[in-house]
C-alpha atoms as a PDB file:
ATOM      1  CA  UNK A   1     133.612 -77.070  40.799  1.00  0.00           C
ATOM      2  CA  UNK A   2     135.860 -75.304  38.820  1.00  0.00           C
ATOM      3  CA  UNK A   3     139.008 -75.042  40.295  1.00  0.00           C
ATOM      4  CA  UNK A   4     139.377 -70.926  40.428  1.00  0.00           C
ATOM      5  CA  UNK A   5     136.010 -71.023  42.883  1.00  0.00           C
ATOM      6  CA  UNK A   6     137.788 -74.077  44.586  1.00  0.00           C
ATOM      7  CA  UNK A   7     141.017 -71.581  44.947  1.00  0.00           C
ATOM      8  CA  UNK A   8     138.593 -68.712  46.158  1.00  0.00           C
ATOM      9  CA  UNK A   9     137.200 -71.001  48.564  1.00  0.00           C
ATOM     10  CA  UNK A  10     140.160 -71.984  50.226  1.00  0.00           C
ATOM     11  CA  UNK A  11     141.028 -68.172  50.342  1.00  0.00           C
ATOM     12  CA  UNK A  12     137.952 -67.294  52.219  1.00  0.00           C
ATOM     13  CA  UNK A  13     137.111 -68.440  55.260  1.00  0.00           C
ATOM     14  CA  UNK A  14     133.510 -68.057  56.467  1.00  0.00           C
ATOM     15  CA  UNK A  15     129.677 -69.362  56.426  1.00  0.00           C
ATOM     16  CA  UNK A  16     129.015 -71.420  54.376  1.00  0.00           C
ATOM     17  CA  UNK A  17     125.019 -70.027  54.303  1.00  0.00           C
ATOM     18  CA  UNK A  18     125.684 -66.772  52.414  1.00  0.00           C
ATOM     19  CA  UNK A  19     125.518 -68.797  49.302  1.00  0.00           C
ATOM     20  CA  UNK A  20     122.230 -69.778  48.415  1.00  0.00           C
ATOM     21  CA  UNK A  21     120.977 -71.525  45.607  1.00  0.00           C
ATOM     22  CA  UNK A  22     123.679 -69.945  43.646  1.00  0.00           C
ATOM     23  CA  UNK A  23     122.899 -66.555  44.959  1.00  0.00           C
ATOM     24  CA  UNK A  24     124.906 -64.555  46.778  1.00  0.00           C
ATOM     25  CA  UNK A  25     122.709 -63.117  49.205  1.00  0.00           C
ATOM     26  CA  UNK A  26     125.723 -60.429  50.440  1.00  0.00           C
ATOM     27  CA  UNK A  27     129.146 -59.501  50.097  1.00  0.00           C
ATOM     28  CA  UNK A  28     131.059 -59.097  52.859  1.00  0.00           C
ATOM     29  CA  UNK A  29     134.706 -60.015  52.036  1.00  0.00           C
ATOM     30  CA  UNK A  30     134.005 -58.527  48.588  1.00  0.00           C
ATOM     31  CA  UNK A  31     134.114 -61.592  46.173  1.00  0.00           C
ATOM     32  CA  UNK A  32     133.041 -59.565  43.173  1.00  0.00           C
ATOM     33  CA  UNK A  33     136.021 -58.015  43.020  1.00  0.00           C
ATOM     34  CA  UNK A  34     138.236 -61.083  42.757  1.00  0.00           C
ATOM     35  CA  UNK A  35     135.229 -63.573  40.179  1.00  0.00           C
ATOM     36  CA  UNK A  36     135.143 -63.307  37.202  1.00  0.00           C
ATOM     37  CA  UNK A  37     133.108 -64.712  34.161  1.00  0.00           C
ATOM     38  CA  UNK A  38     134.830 -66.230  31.362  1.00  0.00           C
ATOM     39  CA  UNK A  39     132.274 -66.378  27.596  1.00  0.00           C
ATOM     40  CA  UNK A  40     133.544 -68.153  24.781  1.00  0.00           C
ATOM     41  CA  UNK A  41     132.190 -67.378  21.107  1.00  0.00           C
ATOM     42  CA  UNK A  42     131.189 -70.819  21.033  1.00  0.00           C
ATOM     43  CA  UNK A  43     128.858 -70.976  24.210  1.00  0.00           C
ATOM     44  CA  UNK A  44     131.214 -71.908  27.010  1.00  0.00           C
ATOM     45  CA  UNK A  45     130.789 -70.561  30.451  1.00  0.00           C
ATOM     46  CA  UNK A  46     132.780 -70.520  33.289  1.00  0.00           C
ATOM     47  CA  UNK A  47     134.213 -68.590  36.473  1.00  0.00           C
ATOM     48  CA  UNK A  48     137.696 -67.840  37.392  1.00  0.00           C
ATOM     49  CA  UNK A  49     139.432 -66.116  39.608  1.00  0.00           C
ATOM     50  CA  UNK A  50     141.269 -62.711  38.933  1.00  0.00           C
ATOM     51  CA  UNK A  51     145.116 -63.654  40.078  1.00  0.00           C
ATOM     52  CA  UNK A  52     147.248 -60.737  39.121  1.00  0.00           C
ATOM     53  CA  UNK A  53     145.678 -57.163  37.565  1.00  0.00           C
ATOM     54  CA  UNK A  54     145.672 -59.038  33.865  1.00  0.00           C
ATOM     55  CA  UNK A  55     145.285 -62.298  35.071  1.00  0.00           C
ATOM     56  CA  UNK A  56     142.750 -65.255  35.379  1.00  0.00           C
ATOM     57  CA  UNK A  57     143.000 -68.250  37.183  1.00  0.00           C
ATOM     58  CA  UNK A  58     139.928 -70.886  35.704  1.00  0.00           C
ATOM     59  CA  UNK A  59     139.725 -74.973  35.400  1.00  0.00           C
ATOM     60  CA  UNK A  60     141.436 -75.664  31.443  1.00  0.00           C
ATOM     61  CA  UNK A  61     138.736 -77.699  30.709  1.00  0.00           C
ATOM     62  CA  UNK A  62     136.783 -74.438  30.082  1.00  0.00           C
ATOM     63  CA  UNK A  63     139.380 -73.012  27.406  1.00  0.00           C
ATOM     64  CA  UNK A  64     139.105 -76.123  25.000  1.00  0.00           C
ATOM     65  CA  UNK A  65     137.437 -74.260  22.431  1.00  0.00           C
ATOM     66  CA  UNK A  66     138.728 -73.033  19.134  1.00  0.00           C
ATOM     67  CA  UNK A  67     136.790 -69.965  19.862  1.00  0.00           C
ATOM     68  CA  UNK A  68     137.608 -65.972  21.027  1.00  0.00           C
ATOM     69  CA  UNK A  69     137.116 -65.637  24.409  1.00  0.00           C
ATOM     70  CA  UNK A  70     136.432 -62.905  27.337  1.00  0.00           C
ATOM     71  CA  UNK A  71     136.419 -62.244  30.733  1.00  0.00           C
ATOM     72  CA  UNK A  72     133.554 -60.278  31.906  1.00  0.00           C
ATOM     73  CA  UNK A  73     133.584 -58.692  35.574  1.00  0.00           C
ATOM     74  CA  UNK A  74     131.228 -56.615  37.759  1.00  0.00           C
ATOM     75  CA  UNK A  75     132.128 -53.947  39.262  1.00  0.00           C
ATOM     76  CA  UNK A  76     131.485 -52.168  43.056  1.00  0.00           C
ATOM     77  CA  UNK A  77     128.776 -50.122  41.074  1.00  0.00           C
ATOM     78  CA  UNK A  78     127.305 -53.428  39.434  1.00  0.00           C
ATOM     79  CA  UNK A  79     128.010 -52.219  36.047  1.00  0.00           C
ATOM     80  CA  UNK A  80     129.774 -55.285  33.915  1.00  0.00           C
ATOM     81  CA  UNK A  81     133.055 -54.716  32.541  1.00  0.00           C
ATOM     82  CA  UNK A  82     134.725 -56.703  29.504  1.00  0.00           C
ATOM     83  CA  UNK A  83     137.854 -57.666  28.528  1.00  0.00           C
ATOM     84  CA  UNK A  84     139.296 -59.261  25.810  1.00  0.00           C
ATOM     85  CA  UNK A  85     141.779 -62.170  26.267  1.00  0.00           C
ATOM     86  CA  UNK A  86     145.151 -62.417  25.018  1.00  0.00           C
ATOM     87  CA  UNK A  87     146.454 -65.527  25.580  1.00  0.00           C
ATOM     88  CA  UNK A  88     145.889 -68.883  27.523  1.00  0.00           C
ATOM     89  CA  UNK A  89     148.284 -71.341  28.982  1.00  0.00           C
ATOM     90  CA  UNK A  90     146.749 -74.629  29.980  1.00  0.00           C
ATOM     91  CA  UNK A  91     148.824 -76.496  33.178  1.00  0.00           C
ATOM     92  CA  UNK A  92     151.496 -78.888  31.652  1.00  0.00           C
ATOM     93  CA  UNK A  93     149.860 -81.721  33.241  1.00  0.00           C
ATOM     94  CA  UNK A  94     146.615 -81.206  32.061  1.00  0.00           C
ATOM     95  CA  UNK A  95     145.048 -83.613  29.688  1.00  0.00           C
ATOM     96  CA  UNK A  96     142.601 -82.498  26.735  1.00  0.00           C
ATOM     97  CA  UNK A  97     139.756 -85.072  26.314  1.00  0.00           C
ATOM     98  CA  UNK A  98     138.930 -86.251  29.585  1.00  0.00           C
ATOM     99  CA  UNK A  99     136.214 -84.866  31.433  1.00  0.00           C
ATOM    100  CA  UNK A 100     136.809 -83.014  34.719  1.00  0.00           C
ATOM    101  CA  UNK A 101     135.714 -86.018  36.651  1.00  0.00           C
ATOM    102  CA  UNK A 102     138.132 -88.713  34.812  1.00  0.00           C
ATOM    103  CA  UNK A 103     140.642 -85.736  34.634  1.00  0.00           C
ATOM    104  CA  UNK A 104     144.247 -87.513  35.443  1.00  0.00           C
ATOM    105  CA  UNK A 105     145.982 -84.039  35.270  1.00  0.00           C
ATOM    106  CA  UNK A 106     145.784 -80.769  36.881  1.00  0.00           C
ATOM    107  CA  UNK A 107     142.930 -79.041  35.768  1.00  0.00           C
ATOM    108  CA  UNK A 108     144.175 -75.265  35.504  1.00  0.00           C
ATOM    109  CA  UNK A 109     144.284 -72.755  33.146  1.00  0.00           C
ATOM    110  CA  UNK A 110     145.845 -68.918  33.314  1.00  0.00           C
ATOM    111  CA  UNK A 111     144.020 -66.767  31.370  1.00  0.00           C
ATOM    112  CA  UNK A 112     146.265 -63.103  30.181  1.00  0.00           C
ATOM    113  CA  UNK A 113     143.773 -60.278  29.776  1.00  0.00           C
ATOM    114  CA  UNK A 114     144.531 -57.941  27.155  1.00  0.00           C
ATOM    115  CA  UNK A 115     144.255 -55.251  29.935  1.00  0.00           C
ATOM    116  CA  UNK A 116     143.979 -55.166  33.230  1.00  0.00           C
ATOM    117  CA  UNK A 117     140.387 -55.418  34.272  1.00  0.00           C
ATOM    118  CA  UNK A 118     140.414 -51.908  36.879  1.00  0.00           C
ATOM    119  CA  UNK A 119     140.747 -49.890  40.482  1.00  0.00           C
ATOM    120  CA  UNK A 120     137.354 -51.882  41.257  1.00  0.00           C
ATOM    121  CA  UNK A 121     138.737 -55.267  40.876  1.00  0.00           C
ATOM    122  CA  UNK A 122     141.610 -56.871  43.049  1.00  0.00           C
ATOM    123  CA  UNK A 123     143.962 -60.044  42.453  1.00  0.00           C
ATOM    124  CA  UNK A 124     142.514 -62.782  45.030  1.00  0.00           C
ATOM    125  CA  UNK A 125     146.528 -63.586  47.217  1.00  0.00           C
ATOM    126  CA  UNK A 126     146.478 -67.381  48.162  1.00  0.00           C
ATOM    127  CA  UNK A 127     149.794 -67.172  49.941  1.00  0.00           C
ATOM    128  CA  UNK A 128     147.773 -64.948  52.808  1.00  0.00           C
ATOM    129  CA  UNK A 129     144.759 -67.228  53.759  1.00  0.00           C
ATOM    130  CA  UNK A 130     145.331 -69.268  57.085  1.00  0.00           C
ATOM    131  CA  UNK A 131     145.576 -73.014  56.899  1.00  0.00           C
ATOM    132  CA  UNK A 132     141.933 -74.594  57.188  1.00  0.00           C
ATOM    133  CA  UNK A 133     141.220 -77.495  59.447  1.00  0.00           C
ATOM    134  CA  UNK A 134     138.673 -80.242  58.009  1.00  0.00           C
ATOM    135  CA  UNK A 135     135.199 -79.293  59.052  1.00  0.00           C
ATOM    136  CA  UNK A 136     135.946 -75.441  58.695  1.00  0.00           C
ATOM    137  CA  UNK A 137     133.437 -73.717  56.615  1.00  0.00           C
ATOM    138  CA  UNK A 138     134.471 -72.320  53.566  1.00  0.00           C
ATOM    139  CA  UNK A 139     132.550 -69.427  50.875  1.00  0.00           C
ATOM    140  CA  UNK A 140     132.674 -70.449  47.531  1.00  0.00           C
ATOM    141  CA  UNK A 141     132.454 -68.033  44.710  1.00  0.00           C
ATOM    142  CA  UNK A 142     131.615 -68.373  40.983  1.00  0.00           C
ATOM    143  CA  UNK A 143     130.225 -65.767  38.517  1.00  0.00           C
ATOM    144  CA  UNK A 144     126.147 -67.426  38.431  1.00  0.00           C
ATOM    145  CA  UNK A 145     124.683 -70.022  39.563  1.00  0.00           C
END
C-alpha cells in the first residue's frame, strides 16, 4: 500500500467492508475529499493523501520519474479537478532503487500543488485520530482500485 492510503487508514476508523474489490461502495466520513490521484507523463499512477490545501502526502517511490506530474481530485459533485504540481520533496531517508518491499528508508514523498486543489476538498489532520488498538478495523482509501 502506498503509504498516503496507509496514513488515511490510520486516520479513519471504521468497517473494514465498505471497501470492496477496490470500490467504494459509500462515503460516509467523506474520503474523496482528502484522496487524491497522482498521473505522471510517463504512465505512473498512484494515490496520496491531500495534507495541507496545496499539499500531497504519497509513497516516493511513485515520484521517481523524470516526467511532469499532476494531482487529479474529485469533487462532492463527482466532477474531476486537476492540478499541476510544483515541486516534490522525497523523505531524506528514502532510498531511490529499491523497490517498496526491499525499501530500507522511509517511503514518503510531499507533493506542492501549484494551487490549492478547492472549498470541496479538505487536508486529512493525523494529529486528531484516536490511538488504534491491534484488531481495530480500519478504512483504507486510494484513488481506484
Amino acid at each position: 500500500l502506498a503509504a498516503a492510503a496507509v496514513l488515511a487508514a490510520a486516520c479513519l476508523p471504521g468497517d473494514a467492508s465498505a471497501v470492496t474489490r477496490g470500490t467504494v461502495s459509500r462515503d460516509p466520513d467523506g474520503l474523496r475529499s482528502h484522496v487524491v490521484r497522482i498521473e505522471s507523463t510517463a504512465g505512473e499512477l498512484c494515490s496520496g493523501v491531500l495534507v495541507a490545501p496545496d499539499l500531497v502526502l504519497t509513497a516516493a517511490h511513485c515520484m521517481l520519474q523524470r516526467a511532469s506530474y499532476r494531482v487529479i481530485a474529485v469533487d462532492r459533485r463527482f466532477r474531476s479537478r486537476s492540478v499541476g504540481v510544483a515541486a516534490i520533496a522525497a523523505h531524506p531517508a528514502f532510498v531511490a532503487g529499491t523497490t517498496p518491499r526491499s525499501q530500507p528508508g522511509t517511503d514518503l514523498a510531499l507533493v506542492k500543488l501549484t494551487s490549492p486543489l478547492g472549498r470541496d476538498f479538505r487536508p486529512l489532520d493525523p494529529t486528531g485520530a484516536p490511538r488504534l488498538a491491534a484488531g481495530v478495523p480500519v478504512r483504507i482509501a486510494g484513488f481506484g482500485t
